[in-house]
C-alpha atoms as a PDB file:
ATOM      1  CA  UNK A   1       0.000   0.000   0.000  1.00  0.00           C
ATOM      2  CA  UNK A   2       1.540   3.396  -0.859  1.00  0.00           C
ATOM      3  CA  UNK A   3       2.343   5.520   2.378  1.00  0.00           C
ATOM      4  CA  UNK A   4      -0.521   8.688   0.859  1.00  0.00           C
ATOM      5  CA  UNK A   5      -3.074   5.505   0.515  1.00  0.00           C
ATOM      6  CA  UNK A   6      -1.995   4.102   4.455  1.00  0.00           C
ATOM      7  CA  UNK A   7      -2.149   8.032   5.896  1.00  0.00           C
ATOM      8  CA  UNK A   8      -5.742   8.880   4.188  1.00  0.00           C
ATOM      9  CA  UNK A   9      -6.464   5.528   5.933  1.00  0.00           C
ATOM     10  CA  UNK A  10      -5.577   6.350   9.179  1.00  0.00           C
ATOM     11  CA  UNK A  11      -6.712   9.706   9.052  1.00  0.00           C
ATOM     12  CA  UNK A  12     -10.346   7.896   8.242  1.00  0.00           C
ATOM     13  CA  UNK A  13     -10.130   5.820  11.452  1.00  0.00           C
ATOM     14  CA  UNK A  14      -9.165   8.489  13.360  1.00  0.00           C
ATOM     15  CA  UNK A  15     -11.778  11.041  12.242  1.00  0.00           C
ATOM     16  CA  UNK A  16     -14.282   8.136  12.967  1.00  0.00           C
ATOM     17  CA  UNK A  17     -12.830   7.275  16.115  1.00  0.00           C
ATOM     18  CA  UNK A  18     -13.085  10.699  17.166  1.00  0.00           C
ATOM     19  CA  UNK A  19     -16.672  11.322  16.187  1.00  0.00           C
ATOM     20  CA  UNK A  20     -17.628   8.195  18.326  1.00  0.00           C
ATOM     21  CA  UNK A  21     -15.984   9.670  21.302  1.00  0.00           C
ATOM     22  CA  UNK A  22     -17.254  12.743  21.150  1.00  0.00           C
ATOM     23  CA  UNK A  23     -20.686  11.686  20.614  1.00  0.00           C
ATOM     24  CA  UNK A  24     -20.505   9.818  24.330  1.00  0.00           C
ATOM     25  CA  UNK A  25     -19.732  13.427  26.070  1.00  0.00           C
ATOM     26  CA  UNK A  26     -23.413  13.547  25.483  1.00  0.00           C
ATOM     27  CA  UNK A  27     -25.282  11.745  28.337  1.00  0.00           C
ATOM     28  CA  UNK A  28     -28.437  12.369  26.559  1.00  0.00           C
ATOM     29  CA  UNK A  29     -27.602  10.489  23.218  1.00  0.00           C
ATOM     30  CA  UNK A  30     -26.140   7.523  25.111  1.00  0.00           C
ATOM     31  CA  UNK A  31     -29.196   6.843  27.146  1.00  0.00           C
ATOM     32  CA  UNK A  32     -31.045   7.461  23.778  1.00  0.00           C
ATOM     33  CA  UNK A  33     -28.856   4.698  22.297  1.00  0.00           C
ATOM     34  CA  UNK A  34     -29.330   2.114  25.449  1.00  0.00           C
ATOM     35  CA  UNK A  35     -33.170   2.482  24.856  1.00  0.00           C
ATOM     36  CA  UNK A  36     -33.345   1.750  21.514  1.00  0.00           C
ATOM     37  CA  UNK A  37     -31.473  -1.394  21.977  1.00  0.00           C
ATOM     38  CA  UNK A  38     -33.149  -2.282  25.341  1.00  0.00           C
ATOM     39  CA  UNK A  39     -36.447  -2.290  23.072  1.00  0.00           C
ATOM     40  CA  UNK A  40     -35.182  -4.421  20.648  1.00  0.00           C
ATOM     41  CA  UNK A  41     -35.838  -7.499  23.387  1.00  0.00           C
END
């Protein structure tokens, strides 16, 4: 893999990373999230 290819790459996983954490500083969305899959049972 060329070394532009592997740093767009981790850039991506970062960026994703990142938006996952930063969507947990909101207590709101993860009790949101824990309902929708506590009504899937």
């Amino acid at each position: 893999m060329k070394p532009a290819v592997r740093l767009a790459a981790w850039a991506g996983v970062l960026a994703a990373l990142a938006l996952v954490f930063s969507a947990y500083l909101s207590p709101h969305l993860v009790v949101d999230l824990a309902n929708r899959v506590w009504a899937c049972f």
